[in-house]
N, C-alpha and C. Protein backbone atom coordinates (compact mmCIF):
# COMPACT_ATOMS: atom_id res chain seq x y z
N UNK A 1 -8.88 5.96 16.98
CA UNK A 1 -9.39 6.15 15.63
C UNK A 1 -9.00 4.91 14.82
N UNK A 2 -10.04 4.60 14.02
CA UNK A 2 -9.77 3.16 13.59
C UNK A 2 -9.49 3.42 11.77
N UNK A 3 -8.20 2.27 11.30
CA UNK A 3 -8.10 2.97 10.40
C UNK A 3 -8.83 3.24 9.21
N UNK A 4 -10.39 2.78 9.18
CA UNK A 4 -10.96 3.23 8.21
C UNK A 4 -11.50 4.43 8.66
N UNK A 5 -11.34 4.88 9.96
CA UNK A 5 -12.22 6.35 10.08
C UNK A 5 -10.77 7.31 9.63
N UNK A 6 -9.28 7.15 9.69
CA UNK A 6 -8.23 7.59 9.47
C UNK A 6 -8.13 7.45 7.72
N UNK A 7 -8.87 6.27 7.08
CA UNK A 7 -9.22 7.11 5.37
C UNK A 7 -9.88 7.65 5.17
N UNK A 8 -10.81 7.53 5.92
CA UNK A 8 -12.17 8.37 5.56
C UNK A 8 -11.61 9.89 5.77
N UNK A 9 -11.39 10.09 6.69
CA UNK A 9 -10.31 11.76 7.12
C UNK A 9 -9.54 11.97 5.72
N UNK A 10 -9.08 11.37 5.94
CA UNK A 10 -7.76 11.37 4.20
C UNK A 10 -8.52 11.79 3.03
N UNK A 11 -9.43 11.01 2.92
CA UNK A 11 -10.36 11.30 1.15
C UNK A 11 -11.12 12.61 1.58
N UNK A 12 -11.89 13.35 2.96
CA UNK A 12 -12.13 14.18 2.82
C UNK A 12 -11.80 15.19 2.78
N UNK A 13 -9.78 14.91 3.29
CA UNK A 13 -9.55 15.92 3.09
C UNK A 13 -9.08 16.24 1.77
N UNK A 14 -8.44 15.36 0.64
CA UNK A 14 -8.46 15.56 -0.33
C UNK A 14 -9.70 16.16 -1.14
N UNK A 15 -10.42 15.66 -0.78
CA UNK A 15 -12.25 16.32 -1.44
C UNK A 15 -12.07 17.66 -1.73
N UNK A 16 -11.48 18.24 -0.49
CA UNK A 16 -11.75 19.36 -0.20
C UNK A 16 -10.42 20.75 -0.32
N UNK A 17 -9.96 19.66 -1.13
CA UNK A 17 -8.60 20.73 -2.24
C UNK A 17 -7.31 20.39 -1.49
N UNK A 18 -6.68 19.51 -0.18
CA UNK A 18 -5.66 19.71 0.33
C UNK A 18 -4.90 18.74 -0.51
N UNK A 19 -3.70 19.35 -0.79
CA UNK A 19 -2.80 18.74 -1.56
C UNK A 19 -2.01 17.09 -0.70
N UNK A 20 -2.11 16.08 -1.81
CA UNK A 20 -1.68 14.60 -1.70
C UNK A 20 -0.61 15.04 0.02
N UNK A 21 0.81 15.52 -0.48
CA UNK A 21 1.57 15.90 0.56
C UNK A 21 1.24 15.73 1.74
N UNK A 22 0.55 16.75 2.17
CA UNK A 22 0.10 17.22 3.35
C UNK A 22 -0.75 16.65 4.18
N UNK A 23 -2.07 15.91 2.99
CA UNK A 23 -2.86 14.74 3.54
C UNK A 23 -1.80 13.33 4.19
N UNK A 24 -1.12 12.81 3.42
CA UNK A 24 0.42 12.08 3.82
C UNK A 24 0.35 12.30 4.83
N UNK A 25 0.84 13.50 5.10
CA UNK A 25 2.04 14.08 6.55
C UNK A 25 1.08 13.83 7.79
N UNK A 26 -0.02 14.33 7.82
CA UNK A 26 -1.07 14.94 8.65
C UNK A 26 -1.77 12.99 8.73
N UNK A 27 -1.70 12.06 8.09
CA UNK A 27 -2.02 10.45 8.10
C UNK A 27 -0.82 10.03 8.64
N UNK A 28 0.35 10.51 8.65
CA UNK A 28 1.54 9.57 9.29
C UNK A 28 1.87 10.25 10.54
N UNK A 29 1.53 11.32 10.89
CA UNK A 29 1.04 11.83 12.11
C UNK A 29 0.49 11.66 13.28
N UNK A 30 -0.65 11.52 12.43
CA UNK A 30 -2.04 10.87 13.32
C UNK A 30 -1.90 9.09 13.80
N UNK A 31 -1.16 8.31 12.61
CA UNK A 31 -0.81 6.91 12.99
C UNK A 31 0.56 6.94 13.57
N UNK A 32 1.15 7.87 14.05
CA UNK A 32 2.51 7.94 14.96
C UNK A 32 2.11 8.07 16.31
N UNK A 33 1.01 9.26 16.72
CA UNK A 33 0.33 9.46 17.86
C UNK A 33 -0.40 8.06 18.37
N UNK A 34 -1.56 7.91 17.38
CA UNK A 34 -2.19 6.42 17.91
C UNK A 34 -1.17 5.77 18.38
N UNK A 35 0.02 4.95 17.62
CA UNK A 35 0.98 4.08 18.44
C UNK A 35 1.15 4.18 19.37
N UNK A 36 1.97 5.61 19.85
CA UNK A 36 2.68 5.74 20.84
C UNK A 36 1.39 6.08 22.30
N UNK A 37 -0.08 6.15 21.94
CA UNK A 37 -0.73 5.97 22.97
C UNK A 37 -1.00 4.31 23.28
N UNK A 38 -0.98 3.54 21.72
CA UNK A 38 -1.39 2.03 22.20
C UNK A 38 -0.23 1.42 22.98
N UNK A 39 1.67 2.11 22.93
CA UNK A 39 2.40 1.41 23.77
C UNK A 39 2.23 2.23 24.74
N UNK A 40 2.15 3.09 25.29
CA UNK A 40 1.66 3.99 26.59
C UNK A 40 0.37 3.12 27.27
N UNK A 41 -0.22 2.56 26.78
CA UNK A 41 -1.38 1.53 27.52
C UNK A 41 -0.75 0.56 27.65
N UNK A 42 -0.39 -0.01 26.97
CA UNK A 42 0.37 -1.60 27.00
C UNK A 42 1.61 -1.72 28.36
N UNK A 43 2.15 -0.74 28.25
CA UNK A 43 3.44 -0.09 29.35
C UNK A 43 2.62 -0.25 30.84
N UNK A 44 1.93 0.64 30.61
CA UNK A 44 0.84 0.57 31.55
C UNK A 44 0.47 -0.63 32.72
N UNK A 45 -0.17 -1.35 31.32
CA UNK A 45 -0.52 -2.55 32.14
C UNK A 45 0.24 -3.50 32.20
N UNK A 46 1.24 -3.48 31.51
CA UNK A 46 2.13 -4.15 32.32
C UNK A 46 2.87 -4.12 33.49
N UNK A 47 3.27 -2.43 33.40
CA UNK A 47 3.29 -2.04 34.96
C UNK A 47 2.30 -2.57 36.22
N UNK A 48 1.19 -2.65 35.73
CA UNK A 48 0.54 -3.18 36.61
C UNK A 48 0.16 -4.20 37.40
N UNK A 49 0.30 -5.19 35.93
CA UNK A 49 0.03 -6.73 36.55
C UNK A 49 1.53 -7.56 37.10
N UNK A 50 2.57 -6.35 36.75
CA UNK A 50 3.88 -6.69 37.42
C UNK A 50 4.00 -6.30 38.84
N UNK A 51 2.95 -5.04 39.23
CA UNK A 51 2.95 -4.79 40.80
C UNK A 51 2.03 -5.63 41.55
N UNK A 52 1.03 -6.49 40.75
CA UNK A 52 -0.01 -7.74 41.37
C UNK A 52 0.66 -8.41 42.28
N UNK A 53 0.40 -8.58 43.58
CA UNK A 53 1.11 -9.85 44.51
C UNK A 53 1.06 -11.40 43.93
N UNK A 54 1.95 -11.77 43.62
CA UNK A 54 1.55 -13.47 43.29
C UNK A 54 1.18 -14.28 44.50
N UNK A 55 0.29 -15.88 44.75
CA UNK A 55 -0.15 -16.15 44.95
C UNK A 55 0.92 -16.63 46.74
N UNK A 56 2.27 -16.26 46.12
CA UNK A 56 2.78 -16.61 47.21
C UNK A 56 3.13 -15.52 48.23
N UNK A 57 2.76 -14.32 47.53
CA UNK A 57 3.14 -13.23 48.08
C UNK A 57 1.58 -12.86 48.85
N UNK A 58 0.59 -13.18 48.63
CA UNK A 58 -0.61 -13.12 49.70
C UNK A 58 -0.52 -14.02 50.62
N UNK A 59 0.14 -15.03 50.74
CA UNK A 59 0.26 -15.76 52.32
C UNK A 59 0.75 -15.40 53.20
């Protein structure tokens, strides 16, 4: 979710009577989750290109 679709969420939910607070909580939430999936990818591939054979390890 990109963060203008993460304001856009925010203003509608204010639109729609939820109090400042909660909109907050429920935005620092949602950008706590995103992180911890973008270092869960990053982890990832680094795991990965660390199990790659280097060039000396294919001979």
């Amino acid at each position: 979710m990109s963060s203008n679709k993460l304001s856009e969420r925010a203003w509608r939910m204010l639109e729609a009577g939820e109090d400042l607070k909660s909109v907050q909580a429920r935005t620092r939430l949602s950008v706590a989750v995103l992180t911890g999936m973008m270092h869960d990818v990053n982890r990832q591939k680094r795991a990965q290109s660390a199990q790659q054979p280097t060039a000396k390890g294919r001979r």
